[in-house]
C-alpha atoms as a PDB file:
ATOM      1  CA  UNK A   1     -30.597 -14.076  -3.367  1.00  0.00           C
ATOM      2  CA  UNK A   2     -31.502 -16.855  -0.690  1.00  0.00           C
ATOM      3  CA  UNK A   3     -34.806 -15.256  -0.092  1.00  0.00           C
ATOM      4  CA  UNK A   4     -35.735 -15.078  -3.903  1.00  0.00           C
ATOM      5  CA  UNK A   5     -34.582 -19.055  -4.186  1.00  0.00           C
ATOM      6  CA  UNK A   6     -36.999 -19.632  -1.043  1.00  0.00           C
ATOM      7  CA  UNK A   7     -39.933 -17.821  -2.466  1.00  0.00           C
ATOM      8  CA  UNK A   8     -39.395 -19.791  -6.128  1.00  0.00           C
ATOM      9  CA  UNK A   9     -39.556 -23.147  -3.864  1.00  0.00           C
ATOM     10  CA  UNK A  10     -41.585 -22.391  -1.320  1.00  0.00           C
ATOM     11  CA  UNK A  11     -43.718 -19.405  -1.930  1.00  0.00           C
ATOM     12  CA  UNK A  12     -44.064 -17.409   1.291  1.00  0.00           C
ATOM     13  CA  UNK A  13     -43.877 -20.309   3.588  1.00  0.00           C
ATOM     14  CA  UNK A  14     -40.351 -19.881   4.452  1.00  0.00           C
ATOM     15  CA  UNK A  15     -40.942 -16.575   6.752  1.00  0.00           C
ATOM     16  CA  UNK A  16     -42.751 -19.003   8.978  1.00  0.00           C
ATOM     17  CA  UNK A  17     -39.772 -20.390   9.602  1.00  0.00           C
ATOM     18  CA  UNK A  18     -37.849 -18.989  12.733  1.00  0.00           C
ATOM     19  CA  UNK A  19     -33.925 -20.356  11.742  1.00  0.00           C
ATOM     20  CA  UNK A  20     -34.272 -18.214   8.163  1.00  0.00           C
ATOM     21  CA  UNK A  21     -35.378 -14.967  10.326  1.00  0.00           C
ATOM     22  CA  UNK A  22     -32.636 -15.248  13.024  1.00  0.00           C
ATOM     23  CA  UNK A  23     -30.058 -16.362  10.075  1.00  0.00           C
ATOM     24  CA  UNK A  24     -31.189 -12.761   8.165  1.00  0.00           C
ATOM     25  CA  UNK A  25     -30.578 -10.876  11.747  1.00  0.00           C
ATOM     26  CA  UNK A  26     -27.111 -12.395  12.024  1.00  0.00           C
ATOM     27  CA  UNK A  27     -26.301 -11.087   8.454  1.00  0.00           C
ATOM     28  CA  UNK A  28     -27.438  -7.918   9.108  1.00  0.00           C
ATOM     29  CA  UNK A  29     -25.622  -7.717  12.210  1.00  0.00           C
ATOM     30  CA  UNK A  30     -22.499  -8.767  10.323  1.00  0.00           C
ATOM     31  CA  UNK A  31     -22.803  -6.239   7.699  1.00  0.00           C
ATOM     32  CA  UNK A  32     -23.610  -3.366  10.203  1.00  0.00           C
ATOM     33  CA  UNK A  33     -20.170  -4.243  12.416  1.00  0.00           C
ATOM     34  CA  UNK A  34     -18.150  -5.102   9.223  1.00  0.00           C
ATOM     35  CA  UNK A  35     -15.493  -2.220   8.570  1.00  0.00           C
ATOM     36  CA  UNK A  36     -16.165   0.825   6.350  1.00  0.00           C
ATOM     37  CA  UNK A  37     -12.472   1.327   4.671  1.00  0.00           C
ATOM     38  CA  UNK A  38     -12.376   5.028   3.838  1.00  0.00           C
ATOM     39  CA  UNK A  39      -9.897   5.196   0.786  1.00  0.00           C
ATOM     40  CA  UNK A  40      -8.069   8.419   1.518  1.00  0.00           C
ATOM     41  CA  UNK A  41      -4.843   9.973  -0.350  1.00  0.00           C
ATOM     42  CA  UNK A  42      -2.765  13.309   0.203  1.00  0.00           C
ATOM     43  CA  UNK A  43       0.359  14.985  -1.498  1.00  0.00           C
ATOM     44  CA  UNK A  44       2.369  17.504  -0.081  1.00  0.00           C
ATOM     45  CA  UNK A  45      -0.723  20.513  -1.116  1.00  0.00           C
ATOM     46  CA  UNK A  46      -3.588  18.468  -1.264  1.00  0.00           C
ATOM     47  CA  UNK A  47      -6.334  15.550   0.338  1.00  0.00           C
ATOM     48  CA  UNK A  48      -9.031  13.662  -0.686  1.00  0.00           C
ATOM     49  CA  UNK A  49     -11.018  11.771   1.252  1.00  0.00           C
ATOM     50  CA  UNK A  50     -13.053  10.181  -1.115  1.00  0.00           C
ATOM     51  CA  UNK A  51     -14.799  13.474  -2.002  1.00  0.00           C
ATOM     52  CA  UNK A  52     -13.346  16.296  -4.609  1.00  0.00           C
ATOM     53  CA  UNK A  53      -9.679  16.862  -4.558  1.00  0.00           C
ATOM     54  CA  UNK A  54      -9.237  19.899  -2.272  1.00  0.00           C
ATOM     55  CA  UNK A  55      -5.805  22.389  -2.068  1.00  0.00           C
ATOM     56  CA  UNK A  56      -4.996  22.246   1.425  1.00  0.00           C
ATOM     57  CA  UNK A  57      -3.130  25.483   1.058  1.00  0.00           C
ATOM     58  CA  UNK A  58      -5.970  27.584  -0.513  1.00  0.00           C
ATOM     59  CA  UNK A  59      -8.557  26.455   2.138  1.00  0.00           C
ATOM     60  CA  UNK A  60     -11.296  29.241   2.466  1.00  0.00           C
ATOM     61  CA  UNK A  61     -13.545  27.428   4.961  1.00  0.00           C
ATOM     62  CA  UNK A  62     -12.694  24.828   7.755  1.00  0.00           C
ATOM     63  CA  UNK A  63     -15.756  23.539   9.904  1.00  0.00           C
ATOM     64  CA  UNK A  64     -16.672  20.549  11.275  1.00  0.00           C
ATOM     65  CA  UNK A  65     -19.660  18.643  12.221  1.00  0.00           C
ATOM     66  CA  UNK A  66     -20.799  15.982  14.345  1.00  0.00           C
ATOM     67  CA  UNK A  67     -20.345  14.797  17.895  1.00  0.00           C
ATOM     68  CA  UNK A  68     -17.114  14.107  20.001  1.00  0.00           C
ATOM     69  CA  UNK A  69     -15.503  10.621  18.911  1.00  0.00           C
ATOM     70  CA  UNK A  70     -16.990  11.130  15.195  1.00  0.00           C
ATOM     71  CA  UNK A  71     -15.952  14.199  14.198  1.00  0.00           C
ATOM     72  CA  UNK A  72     -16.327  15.299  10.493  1.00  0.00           C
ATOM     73  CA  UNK A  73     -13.828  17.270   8.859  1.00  0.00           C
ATOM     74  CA  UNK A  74     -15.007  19.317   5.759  1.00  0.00           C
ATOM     75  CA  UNK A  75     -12.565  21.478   3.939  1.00  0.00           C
ATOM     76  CA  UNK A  76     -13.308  23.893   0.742  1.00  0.00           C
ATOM     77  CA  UNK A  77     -10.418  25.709  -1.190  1.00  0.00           C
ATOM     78  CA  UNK A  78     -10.654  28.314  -3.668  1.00  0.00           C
ATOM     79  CA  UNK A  79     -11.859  26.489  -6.256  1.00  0.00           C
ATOM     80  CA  UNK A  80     -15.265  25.375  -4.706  1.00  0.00           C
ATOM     81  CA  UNK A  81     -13.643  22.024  -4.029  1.00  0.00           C
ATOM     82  CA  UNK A  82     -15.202  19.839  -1.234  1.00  0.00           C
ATOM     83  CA  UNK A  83     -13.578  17.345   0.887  1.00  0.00           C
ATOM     84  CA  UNK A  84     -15.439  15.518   3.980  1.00  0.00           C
ATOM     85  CA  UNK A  85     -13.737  13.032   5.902  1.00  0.00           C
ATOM     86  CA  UNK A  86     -13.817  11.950   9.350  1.00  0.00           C
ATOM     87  CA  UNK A  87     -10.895  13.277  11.509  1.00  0.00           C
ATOM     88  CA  UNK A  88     -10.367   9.725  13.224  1.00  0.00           C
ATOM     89  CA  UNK A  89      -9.830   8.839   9.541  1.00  0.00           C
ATOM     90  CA  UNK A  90      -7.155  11.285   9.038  1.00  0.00           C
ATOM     91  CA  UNK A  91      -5.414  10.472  11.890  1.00  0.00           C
ATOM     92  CA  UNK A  92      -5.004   7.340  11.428  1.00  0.00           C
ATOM     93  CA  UNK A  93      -2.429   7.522   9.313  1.00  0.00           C
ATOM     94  CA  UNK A  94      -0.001  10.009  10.896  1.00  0.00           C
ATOM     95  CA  UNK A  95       1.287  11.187   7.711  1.00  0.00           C
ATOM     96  CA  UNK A  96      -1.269  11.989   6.167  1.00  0.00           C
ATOM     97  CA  UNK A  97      -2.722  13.925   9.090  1.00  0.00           C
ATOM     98  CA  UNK A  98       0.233  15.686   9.175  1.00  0.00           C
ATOM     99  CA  UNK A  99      -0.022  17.274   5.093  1.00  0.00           C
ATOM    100  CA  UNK A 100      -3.886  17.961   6.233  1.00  0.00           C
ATOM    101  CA  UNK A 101      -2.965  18.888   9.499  1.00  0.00           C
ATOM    102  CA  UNK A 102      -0.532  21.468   8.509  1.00  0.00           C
ATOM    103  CA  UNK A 103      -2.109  23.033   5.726  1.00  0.00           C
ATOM    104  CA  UNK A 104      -5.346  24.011   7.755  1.00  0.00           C
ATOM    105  CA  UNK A 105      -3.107  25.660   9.834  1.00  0.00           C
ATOM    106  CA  UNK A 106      -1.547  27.644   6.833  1.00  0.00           C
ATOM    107  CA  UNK A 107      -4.630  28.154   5.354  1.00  0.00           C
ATOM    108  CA  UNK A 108      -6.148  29.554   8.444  1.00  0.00           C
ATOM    109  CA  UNK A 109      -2.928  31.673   9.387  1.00  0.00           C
ATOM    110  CA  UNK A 110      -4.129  34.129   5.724  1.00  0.00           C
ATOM    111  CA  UNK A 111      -7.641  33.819   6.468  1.00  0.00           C
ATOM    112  CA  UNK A 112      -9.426  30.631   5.749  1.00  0.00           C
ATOM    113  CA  UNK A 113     -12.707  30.912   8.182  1.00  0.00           C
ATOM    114  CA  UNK A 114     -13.103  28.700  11.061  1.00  0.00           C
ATOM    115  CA  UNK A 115     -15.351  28.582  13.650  1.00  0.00           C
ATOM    116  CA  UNK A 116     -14.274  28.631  17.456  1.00  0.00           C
ATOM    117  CA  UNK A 117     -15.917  24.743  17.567  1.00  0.00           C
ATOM    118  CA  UNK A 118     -13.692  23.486  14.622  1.00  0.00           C
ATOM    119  CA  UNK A 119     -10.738  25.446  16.076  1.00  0.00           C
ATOM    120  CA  UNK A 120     -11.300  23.428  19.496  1.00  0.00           C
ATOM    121  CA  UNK A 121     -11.390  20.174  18.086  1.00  0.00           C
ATOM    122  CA  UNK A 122      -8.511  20.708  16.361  1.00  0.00           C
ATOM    123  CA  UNK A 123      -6.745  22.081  18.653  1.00  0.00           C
ATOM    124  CA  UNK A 124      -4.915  24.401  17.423  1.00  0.00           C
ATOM    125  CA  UNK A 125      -4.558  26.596  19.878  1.00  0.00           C
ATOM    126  CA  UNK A 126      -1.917  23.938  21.157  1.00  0.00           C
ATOM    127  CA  UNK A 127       0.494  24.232  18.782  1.00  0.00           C
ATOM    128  CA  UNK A 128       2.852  27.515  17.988  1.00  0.00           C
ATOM    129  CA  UNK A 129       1.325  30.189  15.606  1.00  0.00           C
ATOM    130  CA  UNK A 130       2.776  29.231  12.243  1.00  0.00           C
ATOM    131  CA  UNK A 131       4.246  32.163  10.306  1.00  0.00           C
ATOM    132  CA  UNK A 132       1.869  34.990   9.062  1.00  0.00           C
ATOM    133  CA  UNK A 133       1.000  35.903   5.797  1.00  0.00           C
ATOM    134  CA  UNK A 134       3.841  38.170   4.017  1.00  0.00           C
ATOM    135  CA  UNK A 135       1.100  39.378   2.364  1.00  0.00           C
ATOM    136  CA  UNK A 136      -0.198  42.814   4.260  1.00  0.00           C
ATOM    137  CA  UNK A 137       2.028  42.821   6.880  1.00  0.00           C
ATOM    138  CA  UNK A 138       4.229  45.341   7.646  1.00  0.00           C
ATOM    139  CA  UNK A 139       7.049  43.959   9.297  1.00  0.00           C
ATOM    140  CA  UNK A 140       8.603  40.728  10.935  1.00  0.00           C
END
């Protein structure tokens, strides 16, 4: 908006003009540091993350992508759904993290597929096996 009311008054004279070029840096700069608010929202069997609506308990496929410290989380049920949201995201709210959280590991206890990466940075191998599926086993 500024730079269309300087080109209306002044033509193109203005971008000889140091102050309006360092002003435009600091804006930029401002905008690039200025927080990204991810609106995310879970019930007790689903998430969404500002993607589909995805069934935490009918994941098929966990994986994740990215690079320690900005981790991605993408989860797709049986429907097709797709959810993507980044894991620091999740866990900053601890409640939330915990419906996510706990459905993956359902959802991976009856066979939702998950790579040895994803299962490392969730770390699941810290916590107790949940229960296994009634379905097709034989005894407990």
């Amino acid at each position: 908006m500024i730079i269309v009311f300087l080109m209306l008054k002044s033509g193109l004279d203005w971008m000889l003009y140091w102050p309006m070029w360092l002003f435009i840096a600091a804006v930029g700069v401002a905008f690039w540091f200025l927080p990204r608010n991810t609106k995310m929202a879970a019930g007790a069997d689903w998430v969404n993350a500002g993607g589909d609506v995805v069934h935490t308990y009918e994941l098929v496929e966990v994986k994740t992508s990215g690079t320690p410290g900005s981790w991605e989380l993408i989860l797709k049920d049986q429907r097709g759904n797709v959810d993507r949201g980044n894991i620091a995201d999740y866990q900053q709210n601890p409640l939330l993290w915990d419906l996510v959280f706990n459905g993956i590991r359902h959802s991976v206890a009856v066979g939702a597929t998950i790579d040895p990466e994803t299962y490392r940075v969730l770390k699941l191998d810290e916590y107790p096996n949940p229960p296994r599926s009634r379905r097709g086993d034989t005894g407990v």
